[in-house]
C-alpha atoms as a PDB file:
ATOM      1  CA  UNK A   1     -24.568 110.832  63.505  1.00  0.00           C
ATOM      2  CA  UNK A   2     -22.788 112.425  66.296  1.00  0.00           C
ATOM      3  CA  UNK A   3     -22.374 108.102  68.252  1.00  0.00           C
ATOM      4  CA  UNK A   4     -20.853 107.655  64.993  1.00  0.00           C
ATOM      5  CA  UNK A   5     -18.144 111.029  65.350  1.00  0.00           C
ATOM      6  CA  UNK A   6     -17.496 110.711  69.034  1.00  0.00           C
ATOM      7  CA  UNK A   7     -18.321 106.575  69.755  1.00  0.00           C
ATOM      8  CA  UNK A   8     -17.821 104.863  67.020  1.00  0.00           C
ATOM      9  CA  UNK A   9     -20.834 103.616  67.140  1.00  0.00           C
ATOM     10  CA  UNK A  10     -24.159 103.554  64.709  1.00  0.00           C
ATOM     11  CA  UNK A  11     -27.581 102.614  66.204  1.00  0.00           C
ATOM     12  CA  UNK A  12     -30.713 102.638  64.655  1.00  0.00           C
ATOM     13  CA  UNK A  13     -32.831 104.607  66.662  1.00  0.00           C
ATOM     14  CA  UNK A  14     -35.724 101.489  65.863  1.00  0.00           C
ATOM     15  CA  UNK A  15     -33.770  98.846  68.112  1.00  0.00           C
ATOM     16  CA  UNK A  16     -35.145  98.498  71.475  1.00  0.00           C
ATOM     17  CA  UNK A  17     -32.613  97.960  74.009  1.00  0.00           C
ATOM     18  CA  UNK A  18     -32.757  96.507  77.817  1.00  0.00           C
ATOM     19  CA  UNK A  19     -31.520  98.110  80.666  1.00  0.00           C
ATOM     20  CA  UNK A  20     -27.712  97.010  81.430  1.00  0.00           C
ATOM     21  CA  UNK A  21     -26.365  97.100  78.317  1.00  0.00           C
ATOM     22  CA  UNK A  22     -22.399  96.994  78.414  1.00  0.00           C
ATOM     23  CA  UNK A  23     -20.252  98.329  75.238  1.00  0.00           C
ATOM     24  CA  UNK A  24     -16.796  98.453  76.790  1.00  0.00           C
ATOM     25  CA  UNK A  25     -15.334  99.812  73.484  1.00  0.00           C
ATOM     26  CA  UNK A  26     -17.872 101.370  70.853  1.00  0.00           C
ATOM     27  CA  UNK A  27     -15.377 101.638  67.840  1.00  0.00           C
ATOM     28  CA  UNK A  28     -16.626 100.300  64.796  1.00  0.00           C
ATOM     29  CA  UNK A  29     -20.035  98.880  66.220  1.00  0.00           C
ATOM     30  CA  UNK A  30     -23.268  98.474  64.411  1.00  0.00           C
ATOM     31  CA  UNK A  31     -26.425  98.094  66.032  1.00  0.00           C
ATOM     32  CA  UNK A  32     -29.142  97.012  64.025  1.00  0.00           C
ATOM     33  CA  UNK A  33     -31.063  94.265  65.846  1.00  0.00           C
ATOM     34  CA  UNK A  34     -34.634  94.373  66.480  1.00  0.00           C
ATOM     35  CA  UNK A  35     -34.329  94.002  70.235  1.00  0.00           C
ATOM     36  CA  UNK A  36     -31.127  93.459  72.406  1.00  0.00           C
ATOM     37  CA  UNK A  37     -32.432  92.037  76.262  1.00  0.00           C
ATOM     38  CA  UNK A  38     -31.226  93.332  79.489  1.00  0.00           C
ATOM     39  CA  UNK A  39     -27.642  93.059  80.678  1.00  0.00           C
ATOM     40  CA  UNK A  40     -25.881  92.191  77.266  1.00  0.00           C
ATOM     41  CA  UNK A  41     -22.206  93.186  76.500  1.00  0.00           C
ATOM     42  CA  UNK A  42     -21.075  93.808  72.903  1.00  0.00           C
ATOM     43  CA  UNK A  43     -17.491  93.873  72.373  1.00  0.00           C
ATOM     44  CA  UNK A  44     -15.833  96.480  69.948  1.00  0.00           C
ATOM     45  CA  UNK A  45     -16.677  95.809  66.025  1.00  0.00           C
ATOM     46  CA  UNK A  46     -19.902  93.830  66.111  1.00  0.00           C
ATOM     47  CA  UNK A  47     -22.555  94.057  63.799  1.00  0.00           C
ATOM     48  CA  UNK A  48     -25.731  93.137  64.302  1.00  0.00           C
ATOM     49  CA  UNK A  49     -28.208  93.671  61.545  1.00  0.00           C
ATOM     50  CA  UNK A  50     -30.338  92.665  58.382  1.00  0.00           C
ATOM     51  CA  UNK A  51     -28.882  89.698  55.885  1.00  0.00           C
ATOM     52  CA  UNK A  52     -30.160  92.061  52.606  1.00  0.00           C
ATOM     53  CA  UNK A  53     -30.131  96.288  52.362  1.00  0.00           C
ATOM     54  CA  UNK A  54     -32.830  97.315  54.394  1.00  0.00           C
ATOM     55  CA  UNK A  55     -32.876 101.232  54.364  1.00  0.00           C
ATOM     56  CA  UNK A  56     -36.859 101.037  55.945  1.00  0.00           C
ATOM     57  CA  UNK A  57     -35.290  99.146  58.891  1.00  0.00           C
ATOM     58  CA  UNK A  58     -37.580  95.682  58.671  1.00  0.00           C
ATOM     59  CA  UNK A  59     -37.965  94.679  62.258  1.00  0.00           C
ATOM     60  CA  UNK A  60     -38.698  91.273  60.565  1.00  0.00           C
ATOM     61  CA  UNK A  61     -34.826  91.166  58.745  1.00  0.00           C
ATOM     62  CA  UNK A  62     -33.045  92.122  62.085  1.00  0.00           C
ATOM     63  CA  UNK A  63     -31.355  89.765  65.093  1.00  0.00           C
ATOM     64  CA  UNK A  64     -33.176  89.201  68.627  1.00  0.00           C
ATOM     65  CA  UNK A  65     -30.784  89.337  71.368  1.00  0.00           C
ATOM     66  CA  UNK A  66     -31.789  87.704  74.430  1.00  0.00           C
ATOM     67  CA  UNK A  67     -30.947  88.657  77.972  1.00  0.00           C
ATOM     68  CA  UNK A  68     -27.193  88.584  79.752  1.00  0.00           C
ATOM     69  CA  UNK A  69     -25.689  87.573  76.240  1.00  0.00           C
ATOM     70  CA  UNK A  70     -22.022  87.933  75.392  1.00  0.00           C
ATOM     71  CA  UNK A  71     -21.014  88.818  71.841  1.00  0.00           C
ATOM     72  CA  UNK A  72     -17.167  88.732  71.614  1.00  0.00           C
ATOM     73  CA  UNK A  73     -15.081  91.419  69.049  1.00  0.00           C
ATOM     74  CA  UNK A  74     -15.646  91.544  65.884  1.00  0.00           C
ATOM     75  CA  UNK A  75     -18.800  89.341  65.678  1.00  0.00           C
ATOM     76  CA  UNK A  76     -21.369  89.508  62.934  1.00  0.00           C
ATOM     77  CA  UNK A  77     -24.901  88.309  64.122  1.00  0.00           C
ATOM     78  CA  UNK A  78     -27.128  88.876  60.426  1.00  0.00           C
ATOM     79  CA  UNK A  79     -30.500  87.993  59.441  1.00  0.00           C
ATOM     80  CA  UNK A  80     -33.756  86.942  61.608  1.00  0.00           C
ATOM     81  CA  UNK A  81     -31.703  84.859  63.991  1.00  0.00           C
ATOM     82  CA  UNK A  82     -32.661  85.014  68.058  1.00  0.00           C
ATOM     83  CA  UNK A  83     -30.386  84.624  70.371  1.00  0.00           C
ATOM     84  CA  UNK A  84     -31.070  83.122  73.683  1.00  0.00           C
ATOM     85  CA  UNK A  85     -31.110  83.749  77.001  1.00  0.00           C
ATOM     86  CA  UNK A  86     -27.527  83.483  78.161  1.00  0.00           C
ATOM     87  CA  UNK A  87     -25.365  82.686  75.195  1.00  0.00           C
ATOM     88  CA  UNK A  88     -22.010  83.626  74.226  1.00  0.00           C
ATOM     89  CA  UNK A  89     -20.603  84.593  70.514  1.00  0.00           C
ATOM     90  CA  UNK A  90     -16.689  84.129  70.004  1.00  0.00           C
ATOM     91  CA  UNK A  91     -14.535  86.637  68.466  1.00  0.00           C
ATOM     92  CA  UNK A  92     -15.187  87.271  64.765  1.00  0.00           C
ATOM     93  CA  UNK A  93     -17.710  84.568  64.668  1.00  0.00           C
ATOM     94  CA  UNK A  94     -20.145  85.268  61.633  1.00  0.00           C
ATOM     95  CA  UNK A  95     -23.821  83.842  63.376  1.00  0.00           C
ATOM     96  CA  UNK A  96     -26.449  83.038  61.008  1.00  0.00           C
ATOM     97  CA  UNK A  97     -28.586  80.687  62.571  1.00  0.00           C
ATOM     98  CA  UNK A  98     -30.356  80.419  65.992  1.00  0.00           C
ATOM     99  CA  UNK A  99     -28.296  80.175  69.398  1.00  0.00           C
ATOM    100  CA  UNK A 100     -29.614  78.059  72.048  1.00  0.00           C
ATOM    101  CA  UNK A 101     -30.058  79.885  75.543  1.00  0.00           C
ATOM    102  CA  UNK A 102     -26.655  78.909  77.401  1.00  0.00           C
ATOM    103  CA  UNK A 103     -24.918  78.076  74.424  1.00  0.00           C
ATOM    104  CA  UNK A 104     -21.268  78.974  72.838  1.00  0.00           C
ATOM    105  CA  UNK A 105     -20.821  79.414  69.167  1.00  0.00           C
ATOM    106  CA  UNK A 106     -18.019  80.220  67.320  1.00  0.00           C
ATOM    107  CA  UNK A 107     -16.682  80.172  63.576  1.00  0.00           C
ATOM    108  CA  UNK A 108     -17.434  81.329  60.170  1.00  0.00           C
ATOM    109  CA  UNK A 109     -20.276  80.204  59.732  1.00  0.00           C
ATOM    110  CA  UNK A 110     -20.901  79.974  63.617  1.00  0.00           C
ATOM    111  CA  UNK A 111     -21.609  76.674  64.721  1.00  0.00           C
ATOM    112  CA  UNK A 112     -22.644  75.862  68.224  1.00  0.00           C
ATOM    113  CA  UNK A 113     -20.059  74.070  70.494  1.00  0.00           C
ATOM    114  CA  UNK A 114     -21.634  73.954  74.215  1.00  0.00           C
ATOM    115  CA  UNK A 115     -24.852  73.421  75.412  1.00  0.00           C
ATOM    116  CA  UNK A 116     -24.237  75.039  79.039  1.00  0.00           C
ATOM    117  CA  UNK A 117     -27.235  73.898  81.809  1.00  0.00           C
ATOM    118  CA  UNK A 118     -29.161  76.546  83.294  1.00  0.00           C
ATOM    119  CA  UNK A 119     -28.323  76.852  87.343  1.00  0.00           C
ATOM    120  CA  UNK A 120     -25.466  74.903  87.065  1.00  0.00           C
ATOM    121  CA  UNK A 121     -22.425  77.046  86.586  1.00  0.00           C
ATOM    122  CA  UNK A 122     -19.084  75.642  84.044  1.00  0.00           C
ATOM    123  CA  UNK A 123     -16.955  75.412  86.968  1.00  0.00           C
ATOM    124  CA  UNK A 124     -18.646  72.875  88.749  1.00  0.00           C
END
């Protein structure tokens, strides 16, 4: 209770969380995946967490977050979706399906709209 007071942020103490995680701004953040990989940032007002009421905390319901992932403001990742390796989640993007390592997805419902290549950065 007292993230929620001072942060602005509610974690279930269930969620298992990789070293490196970034929250530059905590306000209004839920965390309620089942596991969140190493070096992630989560933007201010994201909520990750079950698709139905789940007071028992159903590791089964919850998101899987893979490692270095992005997940822009306001983004809603809900239900037994996984994440992979490398992706990025747009602003206020409401993810309900799977994300592809190295892809972008954005929209309500979020839809994916690159397919990055691993070891080859965008820039080249």
């Amino acid at each position: 209770m007292l993230n929620v007071a001072v942060f602005g942020l509610e974690t279930s103490p269930q969620v298992k969380i990789g070293g490196g995680l970034s929250l530059p701004h905590t306000v209004g953040t839920v965390i309620g995946a089942e596991r969140i990989g190493d070096n992630c940032t989560i933007m201010q007002g994201v909520t990750l967490g079950a698709s139905e009421p789940d007071m028992g905390f159903t590791a089964a319901m919850r998101p899987v977050i893979g490692n270095e992932v992005f997940i822009g403001a306001g983004a809603k990742v809900i239900g037994r979706v996984h994440m992979g390796d490398h992706a990025k989640i747009g602003a206020n993007a409401v993810v309900l399906r799977d994300v592809p390592a190295h892809a972008v997805a954005v929209g309500v419902p979020a839809t994916v709209v690159s397919r990055g290549v691993p070891g080859i950065s965008e820039s080249e």
